[in-house]
Protein backbone atom coordinates (compact mmCIF):
# COMPACT_ATOMS: atom_id res chain seq x y z
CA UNK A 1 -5.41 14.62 9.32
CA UNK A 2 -4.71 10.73 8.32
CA UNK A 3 -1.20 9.66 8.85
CA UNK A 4 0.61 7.18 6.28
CA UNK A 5 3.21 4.71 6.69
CA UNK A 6 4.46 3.67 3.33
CA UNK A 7 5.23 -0.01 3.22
CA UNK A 8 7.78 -1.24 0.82
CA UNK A 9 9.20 -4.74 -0.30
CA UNK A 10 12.25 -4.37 -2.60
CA UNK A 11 15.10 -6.44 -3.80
CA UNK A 12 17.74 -5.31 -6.12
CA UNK A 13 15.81 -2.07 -6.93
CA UNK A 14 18.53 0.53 -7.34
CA UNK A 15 17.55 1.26 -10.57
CA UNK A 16 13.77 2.47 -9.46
CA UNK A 17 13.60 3.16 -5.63
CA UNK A 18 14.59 6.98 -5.51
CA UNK A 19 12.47 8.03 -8.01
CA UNK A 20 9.70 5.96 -6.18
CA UNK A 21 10.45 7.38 -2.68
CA UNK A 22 10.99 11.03 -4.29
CA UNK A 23 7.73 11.12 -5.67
CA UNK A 24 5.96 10.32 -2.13
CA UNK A 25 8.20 11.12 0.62
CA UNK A 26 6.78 14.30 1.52
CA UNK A 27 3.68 12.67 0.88
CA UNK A 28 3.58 10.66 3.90
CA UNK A 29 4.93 10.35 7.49
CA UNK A 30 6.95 7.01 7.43
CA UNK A 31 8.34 5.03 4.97
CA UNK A 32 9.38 0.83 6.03
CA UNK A 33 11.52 -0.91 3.32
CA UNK A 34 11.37 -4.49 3.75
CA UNK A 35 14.77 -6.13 1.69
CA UNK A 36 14.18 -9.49 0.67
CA UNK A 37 17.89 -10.20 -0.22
CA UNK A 38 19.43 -7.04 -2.40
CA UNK A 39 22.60 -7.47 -3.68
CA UNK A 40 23.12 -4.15 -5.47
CA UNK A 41 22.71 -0.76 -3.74
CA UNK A 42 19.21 -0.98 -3.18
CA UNK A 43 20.05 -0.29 0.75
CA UNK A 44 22.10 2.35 0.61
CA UNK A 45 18.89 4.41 -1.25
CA UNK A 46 16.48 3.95 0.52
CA UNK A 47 18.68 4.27 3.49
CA UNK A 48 18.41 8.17 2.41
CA UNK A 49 14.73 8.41 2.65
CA UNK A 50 14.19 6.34 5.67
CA UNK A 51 15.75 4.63 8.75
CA UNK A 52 13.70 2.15 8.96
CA UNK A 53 14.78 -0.72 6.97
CA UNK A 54 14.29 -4.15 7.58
CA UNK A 55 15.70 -7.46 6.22
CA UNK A 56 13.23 -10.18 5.71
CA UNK A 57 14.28 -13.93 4.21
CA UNK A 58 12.44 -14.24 0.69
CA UNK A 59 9.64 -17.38 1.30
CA UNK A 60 8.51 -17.14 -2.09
CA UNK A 61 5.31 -15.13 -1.15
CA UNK A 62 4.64 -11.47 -1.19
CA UNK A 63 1.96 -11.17 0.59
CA UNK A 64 3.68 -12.70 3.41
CA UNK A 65 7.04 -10.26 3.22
CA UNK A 66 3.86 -7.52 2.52
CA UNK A 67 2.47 -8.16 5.59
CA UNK A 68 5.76 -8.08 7.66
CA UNK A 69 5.93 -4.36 6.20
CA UNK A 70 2.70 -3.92 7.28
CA UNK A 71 3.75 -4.98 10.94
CA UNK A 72 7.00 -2.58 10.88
CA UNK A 73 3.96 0.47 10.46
CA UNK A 74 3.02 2.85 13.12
CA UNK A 75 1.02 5.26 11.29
CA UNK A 76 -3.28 5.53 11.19
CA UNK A 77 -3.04 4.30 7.45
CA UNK A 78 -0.90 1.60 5.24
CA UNK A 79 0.42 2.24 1.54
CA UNK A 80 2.17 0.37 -0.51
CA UNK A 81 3.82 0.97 -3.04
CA UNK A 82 6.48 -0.88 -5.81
CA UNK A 83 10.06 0.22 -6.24
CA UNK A 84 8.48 1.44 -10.10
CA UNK A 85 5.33 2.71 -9.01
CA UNK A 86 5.38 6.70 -8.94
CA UNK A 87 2.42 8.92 -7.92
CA UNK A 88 3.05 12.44 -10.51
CA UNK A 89 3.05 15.96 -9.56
CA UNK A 90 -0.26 16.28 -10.82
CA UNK A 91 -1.72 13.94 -8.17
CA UNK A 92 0.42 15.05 -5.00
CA UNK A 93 -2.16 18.02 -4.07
CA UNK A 94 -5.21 15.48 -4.51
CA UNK A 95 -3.52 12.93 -2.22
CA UNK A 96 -2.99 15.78 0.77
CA UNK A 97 -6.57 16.93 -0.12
CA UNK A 98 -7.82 13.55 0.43
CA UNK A 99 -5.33 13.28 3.54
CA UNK A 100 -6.70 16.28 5.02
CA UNK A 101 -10.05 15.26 4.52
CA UNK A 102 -10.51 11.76 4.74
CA UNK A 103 -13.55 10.66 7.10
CA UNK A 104 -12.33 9.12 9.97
CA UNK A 105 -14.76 5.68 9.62
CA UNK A 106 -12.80 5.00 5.98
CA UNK A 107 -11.19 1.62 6.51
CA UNK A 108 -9.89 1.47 2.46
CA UNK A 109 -8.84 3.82 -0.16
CA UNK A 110 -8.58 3.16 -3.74
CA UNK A 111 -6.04 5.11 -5.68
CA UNK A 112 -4.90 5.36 -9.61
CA UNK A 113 -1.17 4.76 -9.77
CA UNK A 114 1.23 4.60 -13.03
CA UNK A 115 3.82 2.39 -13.39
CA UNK A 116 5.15 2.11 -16.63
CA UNK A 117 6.27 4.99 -18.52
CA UNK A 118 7.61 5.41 -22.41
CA UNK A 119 10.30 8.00 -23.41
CA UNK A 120 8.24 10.99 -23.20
CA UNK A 121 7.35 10.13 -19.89
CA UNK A 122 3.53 9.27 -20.74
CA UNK A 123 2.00 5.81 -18.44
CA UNK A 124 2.30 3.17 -20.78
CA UNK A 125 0.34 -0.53 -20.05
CA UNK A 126 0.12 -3.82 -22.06
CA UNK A 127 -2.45 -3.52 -24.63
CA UNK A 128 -3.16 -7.13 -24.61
CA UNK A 129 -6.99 -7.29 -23.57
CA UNK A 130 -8.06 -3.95 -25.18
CA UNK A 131 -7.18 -4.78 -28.89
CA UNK A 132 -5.77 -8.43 -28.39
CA UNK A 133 -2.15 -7.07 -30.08
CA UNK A 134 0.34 -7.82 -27.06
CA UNK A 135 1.97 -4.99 -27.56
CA UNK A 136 2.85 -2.15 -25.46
CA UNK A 137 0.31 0.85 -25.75
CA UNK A 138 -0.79 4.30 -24.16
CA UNK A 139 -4.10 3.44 -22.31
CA UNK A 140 -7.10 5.96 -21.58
CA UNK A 141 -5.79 6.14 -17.48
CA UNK A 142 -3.56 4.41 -15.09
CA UNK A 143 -4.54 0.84 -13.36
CA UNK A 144 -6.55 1.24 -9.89
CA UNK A 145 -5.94 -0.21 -6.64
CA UNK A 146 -6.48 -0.99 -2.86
CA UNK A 147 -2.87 0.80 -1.88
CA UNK A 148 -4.05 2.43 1.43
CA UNK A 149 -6.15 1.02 4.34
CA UNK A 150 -6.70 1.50 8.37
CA UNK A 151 -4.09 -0.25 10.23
CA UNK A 152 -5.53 -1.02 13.66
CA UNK A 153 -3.73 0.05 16.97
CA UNK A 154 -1.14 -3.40 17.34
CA UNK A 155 -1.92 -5.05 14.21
CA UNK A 156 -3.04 -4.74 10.10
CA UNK A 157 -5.32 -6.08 7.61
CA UNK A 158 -3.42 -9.50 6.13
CA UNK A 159 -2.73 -9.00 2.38
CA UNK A 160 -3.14 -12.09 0.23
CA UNK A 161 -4.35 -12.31 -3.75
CA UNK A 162 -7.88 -11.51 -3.25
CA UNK A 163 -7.13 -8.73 -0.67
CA UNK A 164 -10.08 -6.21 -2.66
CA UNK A 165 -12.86 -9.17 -2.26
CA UNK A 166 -12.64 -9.56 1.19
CA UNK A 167 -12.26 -6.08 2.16
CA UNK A 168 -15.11 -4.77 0.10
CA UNK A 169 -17.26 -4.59 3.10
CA UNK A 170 -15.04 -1.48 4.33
CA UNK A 171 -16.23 2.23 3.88
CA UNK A 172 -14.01 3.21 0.57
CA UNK A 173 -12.95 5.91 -0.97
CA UNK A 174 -11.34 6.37 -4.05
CA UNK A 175 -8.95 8.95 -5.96
């Protein structure tokens, strides 16, 4: 079965991070926070899920403090996740089917992921684009995106804005 580190950069996040970390942590096998200056209690959170937090000086680039979590990870497989990003119940038992049986030559793995929610706890996304309002709106499914891929035995795949483009050429598989 894959194994999944779960790569995180967070600052000031204590509003978000446990419910974040609760809906994954059983999920996967390790779990790096990378703290790029919290001042709240951010820390002391994820601190509960995980020993393995870092500190890393904010350059003004996530994919760089991205790819420093990525470097912190031990496991066959790097996700990544937001401090608001939550996978649901519904989808835990499709992510450990997919774990279970994910061919070993799969280098990427696309997954839906929800990260707004409105009062009744349904995803919620700008509308802007579908009906040109600019107003908040239920969509027809959550967003999709490159959040897991092969980490390689003393090193990762560098993350930068057009991270999908260049690893296109990877076998993928999708959830």
């Amino acid at each position: 079965m894959a194994t999944i580190s779960l790569c995180m950069i967070v600052k000031n996040e204590e509003m978000h991070i446990a419910r974040c970390l609760e809906s994954v942590a059983e999920l996967v096998e390790e779990i790096i926070i990378v703290d790029t200056g919290s001042t709240d209690r951010t820390l002391e959170i994820a601190s509960r899920y995980t020993t393995k937090v870092f500190s890393y000086p904010w350059k003004d680039n996530f994919a760089d403090a991205r790819n420093y979590s990525f470097s912190r990870a031990s496991m066959d497989y790097c996700m990544w996740m937001d401090a608001d990003d939550v996978l649901e119940e519904t989808e835990k038992e499709r992510f450990l089917e997919l774990k279970q049986s994910l061919p070993p030559d799969t280098d990427i793995v696309m997954m839906k992921y929800n990260t707004a929610f409105d009062e009744a706890g349904r995803p919620v996304f700008p509308a802007s684009g579908r009906d040109g309002s600019g107003t908040a709106g239920t969509t027809d499914g959550p967003a999709r995106s490159m959040r897991r891929f092969r980490r390689t035995e003393g090193s990762y795949i560098p993350i930068s804005r057009s991270v999908t483009k260049s690893l296109a050429q990877g076998s993928l598989t999708g959830i």
